[in-house]
Protein backbone atom coordinates (compact mmCIF):
# COMPACT_ATOMS: atom_id res chain seq x y z
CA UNK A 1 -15.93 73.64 35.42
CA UNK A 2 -13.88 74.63 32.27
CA UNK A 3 -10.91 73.84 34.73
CA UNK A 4 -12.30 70.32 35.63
CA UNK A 5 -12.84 69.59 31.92
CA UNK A 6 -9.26 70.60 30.79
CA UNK A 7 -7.93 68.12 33.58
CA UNK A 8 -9.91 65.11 32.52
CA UNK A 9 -8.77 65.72 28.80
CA UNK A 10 -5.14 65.94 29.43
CA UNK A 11 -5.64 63.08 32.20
CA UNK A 12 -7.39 61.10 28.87
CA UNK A 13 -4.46 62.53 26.58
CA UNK A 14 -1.69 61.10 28.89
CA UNK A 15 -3.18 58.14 29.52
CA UNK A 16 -3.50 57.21 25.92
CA UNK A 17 0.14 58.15 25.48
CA UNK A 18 1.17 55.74 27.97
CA UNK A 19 -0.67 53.05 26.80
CA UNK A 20 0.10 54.05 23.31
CA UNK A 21 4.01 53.91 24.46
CA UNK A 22 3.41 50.52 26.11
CA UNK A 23 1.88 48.96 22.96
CA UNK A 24 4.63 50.21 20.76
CA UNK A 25 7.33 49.02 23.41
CA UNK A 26 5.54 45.63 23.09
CA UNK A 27 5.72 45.26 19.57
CA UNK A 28 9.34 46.79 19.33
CA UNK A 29 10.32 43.47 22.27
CA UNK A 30 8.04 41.35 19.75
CA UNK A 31 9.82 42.19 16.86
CA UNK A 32 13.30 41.72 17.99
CA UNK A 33 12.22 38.22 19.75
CA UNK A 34 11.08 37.38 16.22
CA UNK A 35 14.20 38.45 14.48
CA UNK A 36 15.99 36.43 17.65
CA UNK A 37 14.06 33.76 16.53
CA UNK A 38 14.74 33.82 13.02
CA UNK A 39 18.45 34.10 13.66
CA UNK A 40 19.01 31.03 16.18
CA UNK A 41 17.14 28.74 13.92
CA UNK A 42 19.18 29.97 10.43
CA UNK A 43 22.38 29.13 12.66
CA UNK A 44 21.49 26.00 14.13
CA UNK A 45 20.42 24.53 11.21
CA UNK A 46 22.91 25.53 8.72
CA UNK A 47 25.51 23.45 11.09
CA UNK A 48 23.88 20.28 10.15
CA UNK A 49 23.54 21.20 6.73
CA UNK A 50 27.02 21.88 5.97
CA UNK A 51 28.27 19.14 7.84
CA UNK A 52 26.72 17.18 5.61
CA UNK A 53 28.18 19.35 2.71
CA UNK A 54 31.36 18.84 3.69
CA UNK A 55 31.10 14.97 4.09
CA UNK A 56 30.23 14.89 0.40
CA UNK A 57 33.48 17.36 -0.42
CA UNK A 58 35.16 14.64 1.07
CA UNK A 59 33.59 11.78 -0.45
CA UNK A 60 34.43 13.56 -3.98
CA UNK A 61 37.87 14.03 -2.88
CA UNK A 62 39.17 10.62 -3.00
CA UNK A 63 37.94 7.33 -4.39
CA UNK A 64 34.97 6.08 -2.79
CA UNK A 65 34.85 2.68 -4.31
CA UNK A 66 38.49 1.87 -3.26
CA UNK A 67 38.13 2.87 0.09
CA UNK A 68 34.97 1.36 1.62
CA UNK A 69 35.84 1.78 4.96
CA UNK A 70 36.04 5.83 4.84
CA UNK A 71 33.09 6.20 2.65
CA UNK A 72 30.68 4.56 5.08
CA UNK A 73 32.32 6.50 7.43
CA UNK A 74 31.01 9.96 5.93
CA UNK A 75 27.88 7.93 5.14
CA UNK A 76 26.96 7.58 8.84
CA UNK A 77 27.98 11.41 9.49
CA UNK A 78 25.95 12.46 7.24
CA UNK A 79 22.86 9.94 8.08
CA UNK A 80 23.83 11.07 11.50
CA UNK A 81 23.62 15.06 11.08
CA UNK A 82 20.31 14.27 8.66
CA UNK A 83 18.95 12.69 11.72
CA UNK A 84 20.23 15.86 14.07
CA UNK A 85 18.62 18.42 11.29
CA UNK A 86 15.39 16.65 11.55
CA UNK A 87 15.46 16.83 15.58
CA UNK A 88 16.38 21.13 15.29
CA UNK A 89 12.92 21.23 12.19
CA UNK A 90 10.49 20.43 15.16
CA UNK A 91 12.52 21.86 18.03
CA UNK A 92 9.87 25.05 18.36
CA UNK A 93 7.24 22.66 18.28
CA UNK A 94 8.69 20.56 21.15
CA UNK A 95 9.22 23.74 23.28
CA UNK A 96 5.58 24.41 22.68
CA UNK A 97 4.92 20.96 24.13
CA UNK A 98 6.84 21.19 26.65
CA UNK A 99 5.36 24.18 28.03
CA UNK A 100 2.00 23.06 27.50
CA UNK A 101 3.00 19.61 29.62
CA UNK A 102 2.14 17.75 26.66
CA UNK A 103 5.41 16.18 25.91
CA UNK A 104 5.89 12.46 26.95
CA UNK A 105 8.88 11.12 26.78
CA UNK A 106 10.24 7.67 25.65
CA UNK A 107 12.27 7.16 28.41
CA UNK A 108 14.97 3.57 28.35
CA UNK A 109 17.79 2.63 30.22
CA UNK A 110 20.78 4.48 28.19
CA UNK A 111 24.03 4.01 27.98
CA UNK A 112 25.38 7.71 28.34
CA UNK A 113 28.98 7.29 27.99
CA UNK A 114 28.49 5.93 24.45
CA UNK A 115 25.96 8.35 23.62
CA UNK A 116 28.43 10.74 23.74
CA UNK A 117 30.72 8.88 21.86
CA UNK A 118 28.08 8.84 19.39
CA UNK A 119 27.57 12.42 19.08
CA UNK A 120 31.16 13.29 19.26
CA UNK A 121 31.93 10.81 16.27
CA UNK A 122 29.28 12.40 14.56
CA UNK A 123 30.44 15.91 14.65
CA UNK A 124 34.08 14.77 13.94
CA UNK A 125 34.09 16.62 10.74
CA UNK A 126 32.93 20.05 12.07
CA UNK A 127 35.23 19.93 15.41
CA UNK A 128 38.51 18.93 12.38
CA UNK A 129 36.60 21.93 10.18
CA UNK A 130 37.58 24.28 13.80
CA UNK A 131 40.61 22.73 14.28
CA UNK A 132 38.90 22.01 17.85
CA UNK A 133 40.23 19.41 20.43
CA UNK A 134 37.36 17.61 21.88
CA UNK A 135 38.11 15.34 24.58
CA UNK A 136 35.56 12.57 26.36
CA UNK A 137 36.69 11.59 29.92
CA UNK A 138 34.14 9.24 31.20
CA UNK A 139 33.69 5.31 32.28
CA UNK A 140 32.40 2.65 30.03
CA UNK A 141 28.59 2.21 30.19
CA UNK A 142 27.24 5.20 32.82
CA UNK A 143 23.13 4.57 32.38
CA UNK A 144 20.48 6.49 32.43
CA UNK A 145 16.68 6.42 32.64
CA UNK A 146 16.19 8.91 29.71
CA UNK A 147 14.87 9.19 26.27
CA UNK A 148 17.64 8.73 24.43
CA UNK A 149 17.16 10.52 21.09
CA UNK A 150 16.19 13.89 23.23
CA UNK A 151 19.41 13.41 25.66
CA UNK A 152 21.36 12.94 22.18
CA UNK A 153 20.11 16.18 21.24
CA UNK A 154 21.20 17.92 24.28
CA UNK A 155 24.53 16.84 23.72
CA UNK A 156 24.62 18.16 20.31
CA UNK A 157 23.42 21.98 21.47
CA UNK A 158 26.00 22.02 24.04
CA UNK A 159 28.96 20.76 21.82
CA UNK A 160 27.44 22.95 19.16
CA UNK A 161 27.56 26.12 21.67
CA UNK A 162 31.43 25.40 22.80
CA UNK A 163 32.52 25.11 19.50
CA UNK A 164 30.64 28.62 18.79
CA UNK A 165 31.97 30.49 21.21
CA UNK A 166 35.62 29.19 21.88
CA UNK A 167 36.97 31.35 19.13
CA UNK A 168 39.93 29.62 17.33
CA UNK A 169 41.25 26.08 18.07
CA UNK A 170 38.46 25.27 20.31
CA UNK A 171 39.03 23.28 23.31
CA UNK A 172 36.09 21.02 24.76
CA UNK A 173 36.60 18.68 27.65
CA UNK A 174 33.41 15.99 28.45
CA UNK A 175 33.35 14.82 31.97
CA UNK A 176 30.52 11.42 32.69
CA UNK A 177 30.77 10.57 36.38
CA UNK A 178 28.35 8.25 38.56
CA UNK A 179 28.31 8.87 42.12
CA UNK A 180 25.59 8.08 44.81
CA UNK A 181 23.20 7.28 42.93
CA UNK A 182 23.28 9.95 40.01
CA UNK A 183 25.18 10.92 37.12
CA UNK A 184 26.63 13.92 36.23
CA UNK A 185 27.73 15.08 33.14
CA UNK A 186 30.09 18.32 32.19
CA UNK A 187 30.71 19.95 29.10
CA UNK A 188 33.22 22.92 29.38
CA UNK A 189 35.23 24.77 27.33
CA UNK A 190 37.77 28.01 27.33
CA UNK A 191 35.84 30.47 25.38
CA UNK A 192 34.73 33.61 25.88
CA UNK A 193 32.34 32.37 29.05
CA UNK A 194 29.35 33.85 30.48
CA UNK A 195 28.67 36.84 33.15
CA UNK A 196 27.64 35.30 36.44
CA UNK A 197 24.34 37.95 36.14
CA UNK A 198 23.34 35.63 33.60
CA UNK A 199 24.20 32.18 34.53
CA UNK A 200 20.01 31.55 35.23
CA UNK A 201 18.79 33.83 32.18
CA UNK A 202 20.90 31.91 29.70
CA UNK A 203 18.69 28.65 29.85
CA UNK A 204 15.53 31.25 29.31
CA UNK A 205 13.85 31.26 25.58
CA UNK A 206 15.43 33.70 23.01
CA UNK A 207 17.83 35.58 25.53
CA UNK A 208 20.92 36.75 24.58
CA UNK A 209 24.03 37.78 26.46
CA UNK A 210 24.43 41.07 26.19
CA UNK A 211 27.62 42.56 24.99
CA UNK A 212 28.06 46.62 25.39
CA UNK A 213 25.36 48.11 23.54
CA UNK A 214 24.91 44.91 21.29
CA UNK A 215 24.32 41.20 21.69
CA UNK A 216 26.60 39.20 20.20
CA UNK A 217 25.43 38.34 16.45
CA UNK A 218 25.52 34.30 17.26
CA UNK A 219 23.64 34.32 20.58
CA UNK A 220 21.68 32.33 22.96
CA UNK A 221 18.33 31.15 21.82
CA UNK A 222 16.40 28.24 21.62
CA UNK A 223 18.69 25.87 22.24
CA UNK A 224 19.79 26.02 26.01
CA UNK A 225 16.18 26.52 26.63
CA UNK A 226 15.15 23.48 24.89
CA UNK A 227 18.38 21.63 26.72
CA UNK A 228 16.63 23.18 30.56
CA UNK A 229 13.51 21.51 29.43
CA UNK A 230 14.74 18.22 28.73
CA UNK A 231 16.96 18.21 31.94
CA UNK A 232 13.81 19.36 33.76
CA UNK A 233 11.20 16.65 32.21
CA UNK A 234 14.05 13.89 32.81
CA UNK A 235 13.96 15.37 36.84
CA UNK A 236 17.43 16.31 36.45
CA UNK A 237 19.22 19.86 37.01
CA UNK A 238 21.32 22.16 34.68
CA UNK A 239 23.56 24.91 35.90
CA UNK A 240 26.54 26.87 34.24
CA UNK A 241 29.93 27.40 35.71
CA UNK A 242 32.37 29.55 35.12
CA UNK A 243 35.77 28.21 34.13
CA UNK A 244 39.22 30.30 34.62
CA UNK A 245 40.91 31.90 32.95
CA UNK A 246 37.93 31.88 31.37
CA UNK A 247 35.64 29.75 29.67
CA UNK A 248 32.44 28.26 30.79
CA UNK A 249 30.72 24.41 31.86
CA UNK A 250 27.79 23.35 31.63
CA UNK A 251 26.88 21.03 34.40
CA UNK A 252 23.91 18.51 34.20
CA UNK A 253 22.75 16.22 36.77
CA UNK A 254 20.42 13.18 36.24
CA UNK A 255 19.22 10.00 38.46
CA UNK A 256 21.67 7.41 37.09
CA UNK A 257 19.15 4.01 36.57
């Protein structure tokens, strides 16, 4: 009886040991997702922020007055990256939606060739800041059924992610094609490229690629998960592929309209 006892204890003991271990394991993953969190969302929206800081650098550089043209330049940057930095504020919130099916999109026929243009102009500053060559190879007015100021945003995060990690002098090549009936669109660049074993698990929310023992400091996080959702709620697709040497592209595909 004594024996029978002694087993159920340690079979109690052990149990609550495991799910002890479990809890703490859960709260360790919890933490670091939170600190994941933390750190994607300082990043992304410091880039707007000091794009912005550095349009006014230059706008105190020279004389504004006398050269009207170049100051409303930098004015429409700026507006530009004010209107990107208030897209990133409510990004969490929009993944929430999305998951929860409540997000409805505004969707228009959209001129996606000079969206592009648009975003590209507006990050002029930061791809001159990276000494980056940024090159848009498309035909004039591809459209798309899609909300524009969402698709807009896409661009951004994948601009935003070549420039990241392409190490010095950045190079970034846009590809718009229409064929059949849908569009496809290519961003790629020659950084440092990502492991096929994670060409599906970068679009998930807060992973990171790996790197050794650490993940790289800058990392995946919300942002190519908010980009899979858009692509996804427009009934498009969104893959990665790898480029060589190296490098990587991201390839999107959407019903042209």
């Amino acid at each position: 009886m004594a024996h029978l006892f002694s087993l159920a204890m340690l079979g109690i003991t052990v149990t609550a040991f495991l799910f002890l271990f479990r809890s703490l394991k859960t709260q360790q993953r919890l933490a670091l997702l939170k600190n994941d969190f933390i750190s994607n969302m300082t990043h992304e929206l410091k880039t707007p922020i000091a794009t912005v800081g550095v349009a006014i650098e230059a706008l105190k550089s020279f004389h504004a007055l006398n050269d009207p043209k170049r100051t409303q330049e930098y004015l429409d940057i700026s507006a530009g990256e004010l209107q990107r930095l208030n897209l990133l504020v409510d990004k969490v919130l929009r993944v929430s939606m999305f998951e929860q099916d409540k997000m409805e999109l505004q969707q228009t026929v959209t001129d996606l060739t000079a969206l592009a243009q648009q975003v590209v102009s507006s990050m002029r500053l930061q791809l001159e800041k990276a000494h980056a060559h940024c090159e848009l190879h498309a035909a004039p007015a591809v459209m798309v059924k899609a909300d524009a100021l969402h698709l807009q945003s896409v661009l951004y995060n994948l601009l935003d992610n070549a420039l990241k990690y392409s190490g010095d002098h950045p190079s970034i090549d846009i590809h718009i094609k229409q064929t059949d009936g849908r569009v496809q669109l290519r961003v790629s660049d020659k950084g440092e490229g990502i492991p096929a074993e994670y060409s599906d698990k970068v679009f998930d929310k807060f992973f990171r690629v790996p790197h050794g023992d650490t993940h790289n400091i800058k990392g995946y996080g919300l942002g190519l998960s908010y980009v899979a959702e858009v692509i996804k709620k427009h009934g498009g697709s969104i893959r990665v592929e790898p480029v060589q040497p190296h490098g990587a592209c991201f390839v999107i595909e959407l019903q042209s309209a």
